[in-house]
Protein backbone atom coordinates (compact mmCIF):
# COMPACT_ATOMS: atom_id res chain seq x y z
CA UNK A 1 -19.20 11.60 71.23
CA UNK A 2 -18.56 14.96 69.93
CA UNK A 3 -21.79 17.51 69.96
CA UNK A 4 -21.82 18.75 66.44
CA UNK A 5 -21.33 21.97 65.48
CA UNK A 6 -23.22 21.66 62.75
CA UNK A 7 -26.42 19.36 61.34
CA UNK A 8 -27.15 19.18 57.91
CA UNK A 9 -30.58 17.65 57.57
CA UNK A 10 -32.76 15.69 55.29
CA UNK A 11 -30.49 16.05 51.99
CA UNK A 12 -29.47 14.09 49.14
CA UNK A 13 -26.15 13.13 48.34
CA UNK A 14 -24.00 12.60 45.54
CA UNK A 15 -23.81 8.89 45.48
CA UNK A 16 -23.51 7.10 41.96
CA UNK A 17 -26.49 8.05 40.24
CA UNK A 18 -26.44 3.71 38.86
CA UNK A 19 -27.28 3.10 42.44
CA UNK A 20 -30.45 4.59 43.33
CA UNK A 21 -31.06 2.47 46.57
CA UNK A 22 -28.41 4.75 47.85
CA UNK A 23 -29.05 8.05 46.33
CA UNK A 24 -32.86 8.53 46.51
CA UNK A 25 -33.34 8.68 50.61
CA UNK A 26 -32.23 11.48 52.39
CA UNK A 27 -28.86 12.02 54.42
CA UNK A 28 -28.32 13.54 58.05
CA UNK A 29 -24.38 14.92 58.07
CA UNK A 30 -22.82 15.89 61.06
CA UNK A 31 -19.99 18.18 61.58
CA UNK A 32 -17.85 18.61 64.63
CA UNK A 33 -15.24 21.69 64.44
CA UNK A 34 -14.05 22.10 60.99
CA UNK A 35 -14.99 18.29 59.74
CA UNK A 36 -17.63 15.68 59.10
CA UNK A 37 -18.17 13.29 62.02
CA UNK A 38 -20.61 11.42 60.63
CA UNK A 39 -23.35 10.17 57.89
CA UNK A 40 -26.42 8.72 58.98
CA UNK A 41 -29.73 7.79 57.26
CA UNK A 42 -32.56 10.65 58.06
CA UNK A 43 -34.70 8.49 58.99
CA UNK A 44 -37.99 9.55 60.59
CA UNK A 45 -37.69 9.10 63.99
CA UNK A 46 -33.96 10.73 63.76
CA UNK A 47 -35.20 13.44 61.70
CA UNK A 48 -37.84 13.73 64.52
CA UNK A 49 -35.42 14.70 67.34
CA UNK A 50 -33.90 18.03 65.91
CA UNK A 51 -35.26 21.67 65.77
CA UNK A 52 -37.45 22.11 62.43
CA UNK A 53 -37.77 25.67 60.59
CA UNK A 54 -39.98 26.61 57.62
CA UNK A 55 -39.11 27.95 54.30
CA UNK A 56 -39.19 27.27 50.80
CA UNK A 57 -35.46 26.59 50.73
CA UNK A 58 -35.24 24.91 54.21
CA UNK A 59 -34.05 26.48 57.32
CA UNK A 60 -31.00 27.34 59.01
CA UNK A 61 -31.46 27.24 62.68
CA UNK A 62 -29.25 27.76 65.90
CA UNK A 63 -29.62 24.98 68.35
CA UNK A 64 -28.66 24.96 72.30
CA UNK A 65 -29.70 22.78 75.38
CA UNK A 66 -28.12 19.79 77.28
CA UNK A 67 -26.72 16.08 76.25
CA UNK A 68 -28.16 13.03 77.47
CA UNK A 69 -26.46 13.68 80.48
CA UNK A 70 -27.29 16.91 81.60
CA UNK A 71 -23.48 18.70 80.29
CA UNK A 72 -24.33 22.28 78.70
CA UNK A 73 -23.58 21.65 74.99
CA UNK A 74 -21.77 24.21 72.73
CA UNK A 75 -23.89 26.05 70.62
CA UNK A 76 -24.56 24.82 67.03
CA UNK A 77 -26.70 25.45 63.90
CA UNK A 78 -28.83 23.09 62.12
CA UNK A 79 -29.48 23.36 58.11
CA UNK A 80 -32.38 21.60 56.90
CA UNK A 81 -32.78 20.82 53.43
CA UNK A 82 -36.43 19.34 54.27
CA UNK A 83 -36.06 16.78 51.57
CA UNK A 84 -35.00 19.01 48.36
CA UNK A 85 -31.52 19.75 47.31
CA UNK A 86 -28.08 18.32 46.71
CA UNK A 87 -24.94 18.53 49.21
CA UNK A 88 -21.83 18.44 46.92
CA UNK A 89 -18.16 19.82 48.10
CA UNK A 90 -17.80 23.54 47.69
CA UNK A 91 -16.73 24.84 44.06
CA UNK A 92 -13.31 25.79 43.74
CA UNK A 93 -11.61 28.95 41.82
CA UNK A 94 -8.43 26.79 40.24
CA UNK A 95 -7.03 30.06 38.07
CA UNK A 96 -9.18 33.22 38.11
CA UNK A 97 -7.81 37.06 37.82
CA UNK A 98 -8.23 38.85 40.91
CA UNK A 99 -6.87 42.38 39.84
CA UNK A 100 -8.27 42.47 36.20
CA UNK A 101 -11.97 41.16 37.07
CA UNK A 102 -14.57 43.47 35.79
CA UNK A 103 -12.44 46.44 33.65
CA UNK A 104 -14.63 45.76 30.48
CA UNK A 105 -15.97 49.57 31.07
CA UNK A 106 -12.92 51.11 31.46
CA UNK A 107 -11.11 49.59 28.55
CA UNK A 108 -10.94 51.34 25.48
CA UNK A 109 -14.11 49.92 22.74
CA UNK A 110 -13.13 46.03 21.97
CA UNK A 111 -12.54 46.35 17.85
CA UNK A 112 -11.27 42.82 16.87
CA UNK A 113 -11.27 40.99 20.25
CA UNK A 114 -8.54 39.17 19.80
CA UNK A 115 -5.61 38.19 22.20
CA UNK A 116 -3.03 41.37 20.86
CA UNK A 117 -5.86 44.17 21.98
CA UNK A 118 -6.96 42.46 24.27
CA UNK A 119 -3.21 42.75 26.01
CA UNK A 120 -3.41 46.59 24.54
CA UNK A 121 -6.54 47.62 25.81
CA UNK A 122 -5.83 45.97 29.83
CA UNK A 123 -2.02 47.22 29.64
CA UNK A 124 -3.47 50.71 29.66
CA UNK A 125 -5.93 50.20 31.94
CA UNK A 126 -3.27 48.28 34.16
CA UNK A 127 -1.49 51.77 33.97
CA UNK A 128 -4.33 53.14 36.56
CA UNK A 129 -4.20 50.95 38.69
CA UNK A 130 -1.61 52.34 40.90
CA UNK A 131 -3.14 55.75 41.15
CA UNK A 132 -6.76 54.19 41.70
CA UNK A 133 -6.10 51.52 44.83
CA UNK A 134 -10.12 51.55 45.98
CA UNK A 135 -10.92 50.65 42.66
CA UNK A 136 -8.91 47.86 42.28
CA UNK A 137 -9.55 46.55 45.94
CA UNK A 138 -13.48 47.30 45.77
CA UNK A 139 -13.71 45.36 42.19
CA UNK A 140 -11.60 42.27 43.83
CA UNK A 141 -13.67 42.22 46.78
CA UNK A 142 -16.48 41.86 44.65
CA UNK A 143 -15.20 39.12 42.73
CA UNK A 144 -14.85 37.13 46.16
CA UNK A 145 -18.07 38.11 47.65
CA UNK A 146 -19.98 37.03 44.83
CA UNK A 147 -17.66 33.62 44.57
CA UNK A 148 -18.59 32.64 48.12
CA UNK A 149 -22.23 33.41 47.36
CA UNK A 150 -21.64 30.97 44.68
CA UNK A 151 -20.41 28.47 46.96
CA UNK A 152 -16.69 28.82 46.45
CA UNK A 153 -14.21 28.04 49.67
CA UNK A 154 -10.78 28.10 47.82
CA UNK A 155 -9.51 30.05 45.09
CA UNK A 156 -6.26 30.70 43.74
CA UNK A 157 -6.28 34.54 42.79
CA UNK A 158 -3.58 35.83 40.16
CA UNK A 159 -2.10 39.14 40.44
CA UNK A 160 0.27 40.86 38.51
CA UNK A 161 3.46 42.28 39.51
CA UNK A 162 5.68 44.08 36.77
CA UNK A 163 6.77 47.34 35.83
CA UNK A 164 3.63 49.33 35.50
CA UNK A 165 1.60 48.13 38.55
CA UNK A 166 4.59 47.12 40.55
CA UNK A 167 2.89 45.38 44.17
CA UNK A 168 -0.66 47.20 43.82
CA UNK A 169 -1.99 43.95 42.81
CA UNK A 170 -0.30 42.36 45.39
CA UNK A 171 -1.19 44.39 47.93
CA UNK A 172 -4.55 44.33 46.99
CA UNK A 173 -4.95 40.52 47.06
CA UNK A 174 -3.14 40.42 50.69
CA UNK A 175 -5.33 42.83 52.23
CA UNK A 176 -8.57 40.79 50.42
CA UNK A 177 -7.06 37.51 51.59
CA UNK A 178 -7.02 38.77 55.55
CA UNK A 179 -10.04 40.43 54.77
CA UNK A 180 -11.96 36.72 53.64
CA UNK A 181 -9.66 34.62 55.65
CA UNK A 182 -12.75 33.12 57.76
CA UNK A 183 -15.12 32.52 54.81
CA UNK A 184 -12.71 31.85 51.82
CA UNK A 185 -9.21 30.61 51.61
CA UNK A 186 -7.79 32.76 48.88
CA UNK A 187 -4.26 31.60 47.63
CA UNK A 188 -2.85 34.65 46.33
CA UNK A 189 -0.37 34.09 43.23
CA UNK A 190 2.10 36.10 42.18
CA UNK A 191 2.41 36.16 38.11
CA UNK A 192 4.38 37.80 35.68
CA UNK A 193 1.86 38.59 32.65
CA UNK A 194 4.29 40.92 30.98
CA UNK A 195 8.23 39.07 29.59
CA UNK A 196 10.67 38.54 32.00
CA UNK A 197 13.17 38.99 29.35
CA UNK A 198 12.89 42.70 27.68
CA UNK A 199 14.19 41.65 24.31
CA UNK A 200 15.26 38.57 22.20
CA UNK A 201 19.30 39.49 22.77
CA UNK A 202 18.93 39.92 26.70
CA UNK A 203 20.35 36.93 28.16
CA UNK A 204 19.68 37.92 31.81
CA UNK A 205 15.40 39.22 33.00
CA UNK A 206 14.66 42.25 33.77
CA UNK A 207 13.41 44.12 35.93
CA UNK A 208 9.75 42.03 35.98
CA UNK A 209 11.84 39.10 37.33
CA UNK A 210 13.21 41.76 39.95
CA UNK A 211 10.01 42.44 41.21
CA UNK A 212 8.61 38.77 40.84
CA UNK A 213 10.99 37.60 42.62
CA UNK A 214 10.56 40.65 45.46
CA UNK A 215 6.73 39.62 45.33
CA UNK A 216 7.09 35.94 46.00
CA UNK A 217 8.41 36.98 49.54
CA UNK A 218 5.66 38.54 50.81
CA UNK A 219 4.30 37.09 53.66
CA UNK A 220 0.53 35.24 52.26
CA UNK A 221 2.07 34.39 48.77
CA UNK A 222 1.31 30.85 47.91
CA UNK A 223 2.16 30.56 44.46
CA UNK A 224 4.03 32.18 41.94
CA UNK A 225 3.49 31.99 37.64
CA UNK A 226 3.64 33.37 34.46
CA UNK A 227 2.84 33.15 30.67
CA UNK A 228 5.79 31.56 28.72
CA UNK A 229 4.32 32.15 25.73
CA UNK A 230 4.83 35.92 25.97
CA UNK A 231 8.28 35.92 25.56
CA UNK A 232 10.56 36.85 22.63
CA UNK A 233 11.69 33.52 21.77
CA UNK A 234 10.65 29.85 22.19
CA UNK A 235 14.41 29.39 24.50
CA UNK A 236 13.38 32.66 26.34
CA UNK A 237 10.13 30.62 26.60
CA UNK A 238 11.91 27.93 28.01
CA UNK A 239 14.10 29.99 30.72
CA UNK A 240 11.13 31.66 32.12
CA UNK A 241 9.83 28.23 33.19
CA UNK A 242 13.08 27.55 34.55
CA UNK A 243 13.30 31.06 36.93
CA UNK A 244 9.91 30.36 37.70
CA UNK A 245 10.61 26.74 39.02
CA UNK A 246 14.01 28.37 41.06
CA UNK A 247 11.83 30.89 42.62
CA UNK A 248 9.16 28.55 43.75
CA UNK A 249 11.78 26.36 45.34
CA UNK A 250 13.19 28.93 47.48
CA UNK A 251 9.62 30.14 48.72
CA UNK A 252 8.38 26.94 49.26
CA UNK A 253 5.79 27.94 47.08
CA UNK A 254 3.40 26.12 43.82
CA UNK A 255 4.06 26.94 40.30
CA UNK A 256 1.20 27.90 38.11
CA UNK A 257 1.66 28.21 34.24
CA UNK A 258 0.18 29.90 31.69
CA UNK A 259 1.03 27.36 28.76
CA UNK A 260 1.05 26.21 25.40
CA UNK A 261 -2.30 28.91 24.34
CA UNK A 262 -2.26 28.29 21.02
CA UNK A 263 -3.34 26.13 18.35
CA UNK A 264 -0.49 25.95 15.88
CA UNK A 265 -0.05 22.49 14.78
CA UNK A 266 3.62 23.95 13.70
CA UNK A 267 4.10 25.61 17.80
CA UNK A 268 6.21 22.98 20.42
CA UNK A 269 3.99 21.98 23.08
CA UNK A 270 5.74 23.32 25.90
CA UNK A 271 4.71 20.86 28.45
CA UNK A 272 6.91 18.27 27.45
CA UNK A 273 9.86 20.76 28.99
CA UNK A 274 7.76 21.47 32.20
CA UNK A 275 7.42 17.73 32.51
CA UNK A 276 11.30 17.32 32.17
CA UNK A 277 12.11 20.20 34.52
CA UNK A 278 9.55 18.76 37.02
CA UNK A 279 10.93 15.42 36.97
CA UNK A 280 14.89 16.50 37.08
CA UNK A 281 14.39 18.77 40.22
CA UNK A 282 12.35 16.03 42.26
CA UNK A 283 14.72 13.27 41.41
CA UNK A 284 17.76 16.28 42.19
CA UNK A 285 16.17 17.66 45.68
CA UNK A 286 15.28 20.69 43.61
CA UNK A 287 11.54 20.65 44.66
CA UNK A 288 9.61 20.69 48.09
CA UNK A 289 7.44 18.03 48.94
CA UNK A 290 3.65 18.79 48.84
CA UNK A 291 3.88 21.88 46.09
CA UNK A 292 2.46 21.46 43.18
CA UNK A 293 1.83 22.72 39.04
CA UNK A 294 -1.13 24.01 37.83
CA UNK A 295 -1.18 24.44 33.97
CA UNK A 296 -3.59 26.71 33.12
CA UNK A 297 -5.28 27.17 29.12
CA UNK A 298 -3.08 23.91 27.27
CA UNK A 299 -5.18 24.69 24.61
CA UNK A 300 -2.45 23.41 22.13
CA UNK A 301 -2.68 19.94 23.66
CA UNK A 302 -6.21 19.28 22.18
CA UNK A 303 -4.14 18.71 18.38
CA UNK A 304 -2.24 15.93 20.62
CA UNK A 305 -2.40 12.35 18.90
CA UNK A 306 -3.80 9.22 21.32
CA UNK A 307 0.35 8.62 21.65
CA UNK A 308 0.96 12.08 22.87
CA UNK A 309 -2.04 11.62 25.34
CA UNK A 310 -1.15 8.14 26.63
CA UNK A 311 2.12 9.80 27.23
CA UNK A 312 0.78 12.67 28.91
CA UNK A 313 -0.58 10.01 30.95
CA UNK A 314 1.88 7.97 32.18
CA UNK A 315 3.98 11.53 33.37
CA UNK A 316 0.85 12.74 35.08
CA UNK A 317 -1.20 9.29 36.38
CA UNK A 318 1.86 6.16 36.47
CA UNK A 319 4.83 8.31 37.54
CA UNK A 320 2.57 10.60 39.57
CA UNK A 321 4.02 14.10 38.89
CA UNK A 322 2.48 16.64 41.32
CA UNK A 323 0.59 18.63 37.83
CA UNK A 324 -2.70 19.23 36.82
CA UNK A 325 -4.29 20.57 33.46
CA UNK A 326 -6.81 23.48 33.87
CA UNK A 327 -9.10 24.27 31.08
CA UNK A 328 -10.46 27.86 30.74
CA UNK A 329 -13.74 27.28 28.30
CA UNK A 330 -14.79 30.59 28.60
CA UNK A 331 -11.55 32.71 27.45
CA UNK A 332 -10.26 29.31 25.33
CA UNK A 333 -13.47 29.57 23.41
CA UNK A 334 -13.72 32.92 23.17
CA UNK A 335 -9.64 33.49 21.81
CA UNK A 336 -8.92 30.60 20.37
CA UNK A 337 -8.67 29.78 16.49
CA UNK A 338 -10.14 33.65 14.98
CA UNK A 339 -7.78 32.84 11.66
CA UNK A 340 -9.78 29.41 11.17
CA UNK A 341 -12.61 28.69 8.59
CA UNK A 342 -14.06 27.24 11.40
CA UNK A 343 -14.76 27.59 14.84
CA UNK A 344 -12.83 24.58 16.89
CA UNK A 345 -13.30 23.24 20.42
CA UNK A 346 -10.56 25.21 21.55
CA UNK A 347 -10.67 24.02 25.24
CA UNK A 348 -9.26 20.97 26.69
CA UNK A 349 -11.93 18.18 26.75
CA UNK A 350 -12.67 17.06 30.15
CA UNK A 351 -14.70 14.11 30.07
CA UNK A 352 -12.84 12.85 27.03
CA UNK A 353 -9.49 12.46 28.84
CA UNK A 354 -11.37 11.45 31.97
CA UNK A 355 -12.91 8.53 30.33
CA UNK A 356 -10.02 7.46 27.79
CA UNK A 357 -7.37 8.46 29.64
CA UNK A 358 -7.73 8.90 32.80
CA UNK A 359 -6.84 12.11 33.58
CA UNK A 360 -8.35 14.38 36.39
CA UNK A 361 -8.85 17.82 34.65
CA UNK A 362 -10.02 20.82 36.16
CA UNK A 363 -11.82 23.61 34.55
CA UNK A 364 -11.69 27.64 35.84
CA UNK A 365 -13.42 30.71 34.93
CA UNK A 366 -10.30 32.54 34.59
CA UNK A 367 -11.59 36.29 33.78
CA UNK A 368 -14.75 37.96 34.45
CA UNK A 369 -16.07 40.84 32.45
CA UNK A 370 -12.43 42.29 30.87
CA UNK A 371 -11.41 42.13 27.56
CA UNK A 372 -9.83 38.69 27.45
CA UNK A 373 -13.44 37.05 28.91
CA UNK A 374 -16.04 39.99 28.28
CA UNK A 375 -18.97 36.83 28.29
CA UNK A 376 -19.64 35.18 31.42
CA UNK A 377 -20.49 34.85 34.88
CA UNK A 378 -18.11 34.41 38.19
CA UNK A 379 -19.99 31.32 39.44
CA UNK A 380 -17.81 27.93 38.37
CA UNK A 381 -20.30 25.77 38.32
CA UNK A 382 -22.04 27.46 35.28
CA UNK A 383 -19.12 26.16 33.33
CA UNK A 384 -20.78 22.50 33.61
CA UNK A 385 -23.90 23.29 31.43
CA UNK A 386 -21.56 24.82 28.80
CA UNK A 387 -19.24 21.91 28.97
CA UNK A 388 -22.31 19.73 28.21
CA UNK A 389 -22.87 21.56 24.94
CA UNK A 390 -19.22 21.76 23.90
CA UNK A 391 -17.81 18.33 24.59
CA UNK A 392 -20.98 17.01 23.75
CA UNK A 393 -21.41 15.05 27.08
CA UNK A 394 -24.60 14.70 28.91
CA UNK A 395 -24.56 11.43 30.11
CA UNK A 396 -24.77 10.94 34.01
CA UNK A 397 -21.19 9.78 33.74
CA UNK A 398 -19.75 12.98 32.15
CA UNK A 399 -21.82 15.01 34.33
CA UNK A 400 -19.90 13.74 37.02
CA UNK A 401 -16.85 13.96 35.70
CA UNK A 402 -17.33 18.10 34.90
CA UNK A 403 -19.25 18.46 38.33
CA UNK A 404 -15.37 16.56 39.53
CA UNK A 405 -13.33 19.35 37.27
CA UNK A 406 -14.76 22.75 39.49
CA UNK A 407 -14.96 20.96 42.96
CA UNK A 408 -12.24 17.89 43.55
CA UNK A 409 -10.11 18.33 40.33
CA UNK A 410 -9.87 22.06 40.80
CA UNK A 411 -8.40 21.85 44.58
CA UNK A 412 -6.09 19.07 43.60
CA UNK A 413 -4.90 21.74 40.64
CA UNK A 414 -3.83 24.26 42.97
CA UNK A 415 -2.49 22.47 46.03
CA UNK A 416 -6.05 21.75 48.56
CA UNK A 417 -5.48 18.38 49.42
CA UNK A 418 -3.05 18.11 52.06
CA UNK A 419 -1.30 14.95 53.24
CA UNK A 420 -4.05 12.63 55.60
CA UNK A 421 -7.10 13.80 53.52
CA UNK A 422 -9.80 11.35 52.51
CA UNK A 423 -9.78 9.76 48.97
CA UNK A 424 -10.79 12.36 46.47
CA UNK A 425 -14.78 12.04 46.57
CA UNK A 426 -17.90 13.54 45.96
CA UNK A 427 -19.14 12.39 48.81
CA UNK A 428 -19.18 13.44 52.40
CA UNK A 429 -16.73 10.82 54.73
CA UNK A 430 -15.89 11.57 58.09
CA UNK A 431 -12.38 13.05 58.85
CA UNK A 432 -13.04 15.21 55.37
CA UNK A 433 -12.83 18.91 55.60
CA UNK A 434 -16.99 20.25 55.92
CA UNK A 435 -16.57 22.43 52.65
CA UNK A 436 -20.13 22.18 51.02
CA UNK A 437 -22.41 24.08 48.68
CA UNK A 438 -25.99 22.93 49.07
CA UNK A 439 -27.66 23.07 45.86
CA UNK A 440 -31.43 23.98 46.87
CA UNK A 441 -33.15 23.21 43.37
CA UNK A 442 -30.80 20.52 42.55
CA UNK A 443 -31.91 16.72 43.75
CA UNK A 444 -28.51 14.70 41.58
CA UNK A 445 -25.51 15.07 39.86
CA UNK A 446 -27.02 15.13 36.96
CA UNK A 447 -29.56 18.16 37.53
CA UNK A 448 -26.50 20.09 39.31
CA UNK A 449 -24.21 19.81 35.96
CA UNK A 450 -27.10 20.71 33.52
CA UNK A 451 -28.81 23.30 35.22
CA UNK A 452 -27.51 24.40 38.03
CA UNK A 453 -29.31 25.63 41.03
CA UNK A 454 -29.03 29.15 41.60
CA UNK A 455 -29.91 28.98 45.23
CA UNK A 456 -27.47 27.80 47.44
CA UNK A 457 -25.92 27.83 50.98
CA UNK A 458 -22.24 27.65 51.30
CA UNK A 459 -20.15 26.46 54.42
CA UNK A 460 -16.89 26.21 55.10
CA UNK A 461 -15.06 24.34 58.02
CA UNK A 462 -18.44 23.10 59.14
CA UNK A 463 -19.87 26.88 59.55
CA UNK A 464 -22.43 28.52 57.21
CA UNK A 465 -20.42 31.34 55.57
CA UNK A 466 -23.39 32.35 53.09
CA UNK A 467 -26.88 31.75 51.54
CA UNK A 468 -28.28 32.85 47.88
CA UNK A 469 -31.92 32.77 47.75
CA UNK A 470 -33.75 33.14 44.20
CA UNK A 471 -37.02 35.00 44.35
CA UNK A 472 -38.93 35.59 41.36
CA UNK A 473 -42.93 37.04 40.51
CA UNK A 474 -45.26 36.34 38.21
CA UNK A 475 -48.42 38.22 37.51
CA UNK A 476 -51.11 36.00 38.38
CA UNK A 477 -54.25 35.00 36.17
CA UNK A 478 -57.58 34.09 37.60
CA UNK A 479 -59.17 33.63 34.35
CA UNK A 480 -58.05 33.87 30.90
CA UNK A 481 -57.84 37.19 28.91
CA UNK A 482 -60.80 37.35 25.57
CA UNK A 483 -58.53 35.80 22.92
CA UNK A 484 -57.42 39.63 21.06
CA UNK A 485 -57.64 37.67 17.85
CA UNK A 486 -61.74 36.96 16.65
CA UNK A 487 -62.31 33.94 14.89
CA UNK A 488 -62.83 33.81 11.50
């Protein structure tokens, strides 16, 4: 047997929290290379037999010495959890901006905050960006860095490409993709924010599809997208999704859509044509095997009837098109419905269409600190509490599900699952890729979705790639202060 590279000690898993039998002991995993080897019970005497450290947090220790028969071992490094805190895989970026992530203090003053300045105010700044490269690599570098702390492994990182940045983003993201390539796997994505048509009489694109297309050859590009919705006209609309799906088959690449961001009963959902175009080019040749579509926003698919949904369904779950639905709460919420009397759940409702539907739905952060998303933080599981206040869903079983959308359901969106992986699970099964966050203060499911632990340790490929430690102070009181207040 394998020495492991890796020993994660004396930590709960995330079995189903119905079976506590199985979820309250603690849980040895071992990881050889890059995967789990094993699960075992920590049971004393086991637990016994392996180099302890101290700390509030547990330890992480390097370990050396001989098997049981004498051979020099490889070095390794054991984690202990010392009986507090949750293993669950590591979070997953499914859509997040790498080149516009914190601009909020560079953009002009936010006036209405609604989608047209918030396109206004970033175009300009976008105008820098060529003339101010350290910027825009040191504020995506800090995006990562502060994702891995978070316990992110994967991420698929949109940049821009037309005709006022031209390949800065791009660059950008391929030098921060080398940069992280040991630590983080970050899936750099072309996408065309701007039209690729110039007006509503131009029958041919532009010169954004020019450079798209110039883009998507760069050697590290794994996906290329763009945002319909921007273009002059709903069949304009409709032939940007059809370039984008040509270009994607001769890279070999996935296709990630901005769609249907809207919530205009009158507007046509365009996923029905993505669906269509999907299905034509597989059952044509026109696609390559093991890409897939990530649909990012949707937001015009929460006015769908239970028909539309069920047949949502059977495209997505019976005839088992490669796409996946991404909700982004935090710039849905934030955009969505401004001319409304009221304020609507403008976000697709995961554990709703997990429970009646079926559907695995992912949720991303999307921006962080610009003027489309000035609220929020980078960290994706922070998006669970808020989904328990907005869908209204606390119980253990939509805990799981959102805990699901930012791990499993968000590396399914963009394309992590390769052929020969284990069944999508929260749990740890040998032959799985060892991509974990270890949620210190966290003991279930059910504590991790509704308040998440801010110390964690995140490893990738069976190695620890980073640790977040909370330390706080209080002033301490020996005795109580004279009340100020004198009775009456």
């Amino acid at each position: 047997m394998d020495y492991p590279t890796l020993v994660i000690r004396n930590v709960h898993l995330p079995f189903d929290s119905d079976v506590p039998t199985l979820a309250d002991p603690l849980y040895n995993v071992y990881c050889v290379g890059s995967r789990v080897d094993r699960v075992e019970l920590a049971s004393a005497n086991r637990s016994a037999s392996y180099h302890h450290t101290g700390g509030s947090h547990g330890g992480l220790s390097p370990g050396a010495g001989r098997d049981r028969q004498g051979t020099p071992r490889s070095s390794h490094a054991e984690l202990d959890a010392q009986g507090r805190g949750i293993l669950v895989p590591a979070l997953c970026h499914a859509h997040i901006h790498l080149d516009k992530c914190f601009l909020l203090d560079t953009c002009d003053e936010l006036v209405t905050g609604n989608f047209a300045e918030a396109l206004r105010v970033t175009a300009k700044a976008k105008s820098g960006f060529a003339t101010n490269l350290d910027d825009l690599y040191d504020r995506g570098r800090r995006l990562i860095a502060q994702s891995i702390e978070c316990g992110v492994t994967l991420m698929r990182a949109h940049v821009e490409v037309d005709e006022t940045v031209h390949f800065a983003c791009v660059d950008a993201g391929l030098r921060l993709r080398k940069l992280y390539r040991d630590i983080c796997h970050v899936q750099i994505a072309v996408f065309a924010q701007d039209p690729l048509f110039a007006s509503s009489t131009d029958e041919r694109p532009g010169i954004n599809y020019v450079l798209l297309q110039s883009a998507m050859r760069r050697h590290g590009v794994e996906a290329i997208g763009s945002a319909p919705y921007v273009e002059p006209t709903i069949q304009h609309a409709k032939r940007n999704i059809e370039l984008i799906f040509d270009l994607a088959l001769e890279a070999g690449i996935h296709v990630d859509f901005h769609l249907d961001y809207n919530l205009e009963p009158s507007a046509e959902p365009l996923i029905w044509f993505v669906l269509e175009q999907l299905r034509q080019r597989i059952q044509s040749g026109r696609w390559r095997h093991g890409c897939h579509v990530c649909i990012g926003h949707a937001t015009r698919l929460t006015l769908f009837s239970p028909e539309e949904w069920m047949a949502l369904r059977a495209a997505i779950v019976d005839e088992r098109l490669p796409i996946t639905l991404v909700g982004l709460p935090p710039s849905d919420l934030y955009m969505m419905g401004r001319s409304l009397d009221y304020a609507p759940r403008g976000t697709l409702n995961v554990p709703k269409l997990a429970t009646e539907y079926g559907l695995r739905v992912a949720m991303a952060v999307n921006n962080v600190e610009n003027a489309f998303t000035p609220q929020g933080l980078v960290d994706p599981l922070g998006l669970c509490p808020l989904g328990v206040a907005v869908f209204q869903a606390g119980t253990k079983i939509d805990c799981r599900t959102l805990l699901e959308s930012v791990t499993l359901n968000a590396r399914l969106a963009i394309g992590g699952f390769h052929k020969g992986s284990p069944a999508l699970s929260l749990m740890p099964a040998p032959g799985m890729v060892a991509d974990f966050v270890l949620l210190h203060d966290n003991d279930s499911l059910h504590s991790a979705a509704l308040n998440p632990s801010f110390s964690r340790t995140t490893i990738r490929h069976g190695t620890v790639v980073a640790r977040r430690i909370q330390q706080s102070w209080i002033l301490p009181q020996k005795t109580p202060s004279p009340d100020p207040i004198s009775p009456e």
